[in-house]
C-alpha atoms as a PDB file:
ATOM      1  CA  UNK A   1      10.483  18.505  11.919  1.00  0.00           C
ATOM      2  CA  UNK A   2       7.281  17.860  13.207  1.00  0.00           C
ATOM      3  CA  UNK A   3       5.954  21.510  12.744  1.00  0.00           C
ATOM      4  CA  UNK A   4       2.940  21.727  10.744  1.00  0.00           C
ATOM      5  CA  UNK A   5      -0.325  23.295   9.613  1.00  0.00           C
ATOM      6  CA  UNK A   6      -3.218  21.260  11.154  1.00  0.00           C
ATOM      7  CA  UNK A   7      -6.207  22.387  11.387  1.00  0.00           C
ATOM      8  CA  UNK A   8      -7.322  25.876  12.305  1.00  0.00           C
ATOM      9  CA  UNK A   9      -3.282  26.342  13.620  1.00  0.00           C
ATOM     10  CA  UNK A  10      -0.126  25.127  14.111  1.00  0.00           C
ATOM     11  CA  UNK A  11       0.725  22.224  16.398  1.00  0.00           C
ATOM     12  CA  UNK A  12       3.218  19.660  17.405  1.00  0.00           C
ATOM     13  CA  UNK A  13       2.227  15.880  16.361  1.00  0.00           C
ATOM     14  CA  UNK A  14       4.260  13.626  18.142  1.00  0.00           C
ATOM     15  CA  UNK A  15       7.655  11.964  16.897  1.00  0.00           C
ATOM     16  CA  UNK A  16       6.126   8.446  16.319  1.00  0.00           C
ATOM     17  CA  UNK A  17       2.383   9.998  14.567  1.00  0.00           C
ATOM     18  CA  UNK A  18       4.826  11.957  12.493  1.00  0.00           C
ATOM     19  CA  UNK A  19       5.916   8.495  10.275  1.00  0.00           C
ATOM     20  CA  UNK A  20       3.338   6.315  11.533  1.00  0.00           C
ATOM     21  CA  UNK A  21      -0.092   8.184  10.017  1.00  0.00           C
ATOM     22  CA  UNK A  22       1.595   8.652   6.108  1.00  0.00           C
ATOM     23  CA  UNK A  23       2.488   4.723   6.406  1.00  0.00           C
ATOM     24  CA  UNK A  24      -0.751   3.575   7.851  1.00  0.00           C
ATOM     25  CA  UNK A  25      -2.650   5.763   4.642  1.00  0.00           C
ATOM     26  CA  UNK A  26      -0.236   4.200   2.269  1.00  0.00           C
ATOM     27  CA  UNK A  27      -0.908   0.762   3.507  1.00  0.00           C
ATOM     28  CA  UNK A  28      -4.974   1.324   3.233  1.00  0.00           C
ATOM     29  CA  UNK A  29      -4.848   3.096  -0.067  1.00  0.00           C
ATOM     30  CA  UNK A  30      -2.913  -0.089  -1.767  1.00  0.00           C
ATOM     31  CA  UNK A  31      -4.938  -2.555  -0.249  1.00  0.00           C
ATOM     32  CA  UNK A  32      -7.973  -0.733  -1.444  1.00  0.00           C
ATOM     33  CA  UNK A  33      -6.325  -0.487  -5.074  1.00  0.00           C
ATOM     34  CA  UNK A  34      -5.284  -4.056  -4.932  1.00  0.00           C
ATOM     35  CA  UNK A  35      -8.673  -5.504  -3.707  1.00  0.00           C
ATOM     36  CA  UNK A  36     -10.726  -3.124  -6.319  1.00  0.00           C
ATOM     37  CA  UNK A  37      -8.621  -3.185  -9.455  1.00  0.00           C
ATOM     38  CA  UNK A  38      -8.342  -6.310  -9.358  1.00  0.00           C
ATOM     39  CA  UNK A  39     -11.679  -7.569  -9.666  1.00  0.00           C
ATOM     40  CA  UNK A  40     -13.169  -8.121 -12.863  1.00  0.00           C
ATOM     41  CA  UNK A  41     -17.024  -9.126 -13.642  1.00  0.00           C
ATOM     42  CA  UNK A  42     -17.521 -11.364 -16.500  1.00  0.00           C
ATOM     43  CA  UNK A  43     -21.103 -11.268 -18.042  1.00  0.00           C
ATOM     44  CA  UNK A  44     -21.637 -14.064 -20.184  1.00  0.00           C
ATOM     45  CA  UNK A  45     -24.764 -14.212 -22.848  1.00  0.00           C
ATOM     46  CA  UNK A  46     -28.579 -14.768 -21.367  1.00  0.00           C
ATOM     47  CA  UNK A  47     -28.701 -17.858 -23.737  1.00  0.00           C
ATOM     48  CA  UNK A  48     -25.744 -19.465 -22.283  1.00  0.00           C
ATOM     49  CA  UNK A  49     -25.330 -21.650 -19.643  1.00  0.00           C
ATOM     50  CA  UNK A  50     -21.938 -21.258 -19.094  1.00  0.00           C
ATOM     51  CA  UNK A  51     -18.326 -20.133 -20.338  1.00  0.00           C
ATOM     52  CA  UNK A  52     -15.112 -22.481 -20.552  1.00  0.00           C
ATOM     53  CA  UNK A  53     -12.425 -21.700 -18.650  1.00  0.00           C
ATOM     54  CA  UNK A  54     -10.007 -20.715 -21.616  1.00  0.00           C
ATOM     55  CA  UNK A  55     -12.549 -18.753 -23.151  1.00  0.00           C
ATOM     56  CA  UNK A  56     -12.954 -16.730 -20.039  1.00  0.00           C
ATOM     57  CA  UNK A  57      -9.269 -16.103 -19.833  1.00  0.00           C
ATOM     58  CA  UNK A  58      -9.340 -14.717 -23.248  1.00  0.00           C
ATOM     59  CA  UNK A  59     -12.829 -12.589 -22.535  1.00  0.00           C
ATOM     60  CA  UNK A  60     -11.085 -10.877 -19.444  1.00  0.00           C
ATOM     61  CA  UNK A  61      -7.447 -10.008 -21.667  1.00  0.00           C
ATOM     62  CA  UNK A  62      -5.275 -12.355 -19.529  1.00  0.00           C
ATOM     63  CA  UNK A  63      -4.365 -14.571 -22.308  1.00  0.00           C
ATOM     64  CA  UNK A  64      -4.207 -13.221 -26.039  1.00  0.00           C
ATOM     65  CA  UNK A  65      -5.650 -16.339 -27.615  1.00  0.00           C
ATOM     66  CA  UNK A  66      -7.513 -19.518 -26.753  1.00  0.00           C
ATOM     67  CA  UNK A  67      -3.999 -21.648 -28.063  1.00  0.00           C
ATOM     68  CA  UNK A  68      -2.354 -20.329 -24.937  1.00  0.00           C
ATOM     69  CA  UNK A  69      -4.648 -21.424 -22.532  1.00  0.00           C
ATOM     70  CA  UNK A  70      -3.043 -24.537 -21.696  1.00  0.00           C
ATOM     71  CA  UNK A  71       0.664 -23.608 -21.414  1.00  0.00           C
ATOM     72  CA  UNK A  72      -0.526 -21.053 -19.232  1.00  0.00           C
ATOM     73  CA  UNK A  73      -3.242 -22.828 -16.837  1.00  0.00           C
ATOM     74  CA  UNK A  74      -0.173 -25.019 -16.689  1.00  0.00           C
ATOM     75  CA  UNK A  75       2.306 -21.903 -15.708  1.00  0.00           C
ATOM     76  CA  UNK A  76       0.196 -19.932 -13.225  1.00  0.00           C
ATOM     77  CA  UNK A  77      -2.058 -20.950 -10.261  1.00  0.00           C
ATOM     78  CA  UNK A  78      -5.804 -20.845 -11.392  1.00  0.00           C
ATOM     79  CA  UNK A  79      -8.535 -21.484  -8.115  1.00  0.00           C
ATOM     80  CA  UNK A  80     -12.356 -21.808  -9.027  1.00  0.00           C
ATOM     81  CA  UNK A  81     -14.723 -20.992  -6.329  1.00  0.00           C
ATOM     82  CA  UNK A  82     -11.125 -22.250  -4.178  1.00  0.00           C
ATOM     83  CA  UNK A  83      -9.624 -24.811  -5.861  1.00  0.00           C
ATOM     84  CA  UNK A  84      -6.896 -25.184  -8.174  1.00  0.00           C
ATOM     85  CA  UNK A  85      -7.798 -26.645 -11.653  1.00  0.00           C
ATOM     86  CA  UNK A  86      -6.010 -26.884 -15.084  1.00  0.00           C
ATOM     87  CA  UNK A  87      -8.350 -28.176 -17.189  1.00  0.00           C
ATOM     88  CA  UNK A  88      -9.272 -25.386 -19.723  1.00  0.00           C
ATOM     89  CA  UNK A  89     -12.042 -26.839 -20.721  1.00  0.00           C
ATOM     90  CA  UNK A  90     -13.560 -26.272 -17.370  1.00  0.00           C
ATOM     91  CA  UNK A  91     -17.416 -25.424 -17.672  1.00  0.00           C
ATOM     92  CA  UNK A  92     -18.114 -21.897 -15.358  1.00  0.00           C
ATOM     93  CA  UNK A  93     -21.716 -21.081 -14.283  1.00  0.00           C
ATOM     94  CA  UNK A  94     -22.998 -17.826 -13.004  1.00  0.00           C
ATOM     95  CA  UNK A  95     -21.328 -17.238  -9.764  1.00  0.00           C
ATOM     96  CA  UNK A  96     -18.171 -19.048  -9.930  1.00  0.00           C
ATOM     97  CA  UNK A  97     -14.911 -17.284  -8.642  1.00  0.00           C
ATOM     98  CA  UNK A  98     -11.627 -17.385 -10.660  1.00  0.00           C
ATOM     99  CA  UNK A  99      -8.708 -16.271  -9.285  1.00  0.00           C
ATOM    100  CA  UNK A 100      -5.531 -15.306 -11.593  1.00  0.00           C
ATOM    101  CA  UNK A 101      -2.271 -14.434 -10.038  1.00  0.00           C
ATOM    102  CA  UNK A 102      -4.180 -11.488  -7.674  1.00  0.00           C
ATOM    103  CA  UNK A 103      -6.621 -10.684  -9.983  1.00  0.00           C
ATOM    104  CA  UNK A 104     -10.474 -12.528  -9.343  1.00  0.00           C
ATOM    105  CA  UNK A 105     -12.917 -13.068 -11.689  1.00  0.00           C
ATOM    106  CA  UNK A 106     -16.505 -13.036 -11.150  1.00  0.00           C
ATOM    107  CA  UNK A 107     -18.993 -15.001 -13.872  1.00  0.00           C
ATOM    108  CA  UNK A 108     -22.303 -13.677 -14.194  1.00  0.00           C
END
């Protein structure tokens, strides 16, 4: 234990390195994966001003139909740009932040 091939030869990490370096790479690659997968762009149309918050759900394939929306703002913690809301109706401009059980979602 503790033998392997580093480098140009063979050396001895020590005890500690040996469980703390795999850990600490594990720990950075899924907060990398959770930060980036998890953020979605939303483009809404040049001749719109702005999207409703149940359509938006429904654009980004959170929510399988616009009926839902309500039952499931009321579920589930929604924040715009920080703030919780439940209103579905909820008029979203270009550069508004929606965040959806770890997943955030950027209107643009």
């Amino acid at each position: 234990m503790g033998w392997g091939y580093y480098g140009t030869s063979f050396m001895r990490l020590p005890y500690f390195m040996e469980y703390i370096i795999p850990f600490s790479i594990y720990i950075v690659y899924n907060t990398l994966q959770e930060r980036f997968m998890s953020l979605k762009r939303i483009k809404i149309h040049d001749d719109q001003e702005y999207i409703e918050l149940g359509n938006l759900l429904k654009v980004a394939g959170i929510i399988d139909t616009g009926g839902y929306a309500k039952m499931f703002l009321n579920e589930n913690e929604v924040y715009i740009n920080g703030e919780r809301d439940t209103r579905r109706g909820r008029k979203l401009y270009r550069g508004d932040v929606v965040k959806v059980n770890k997943i955030e979602l950027i209107v643009e």
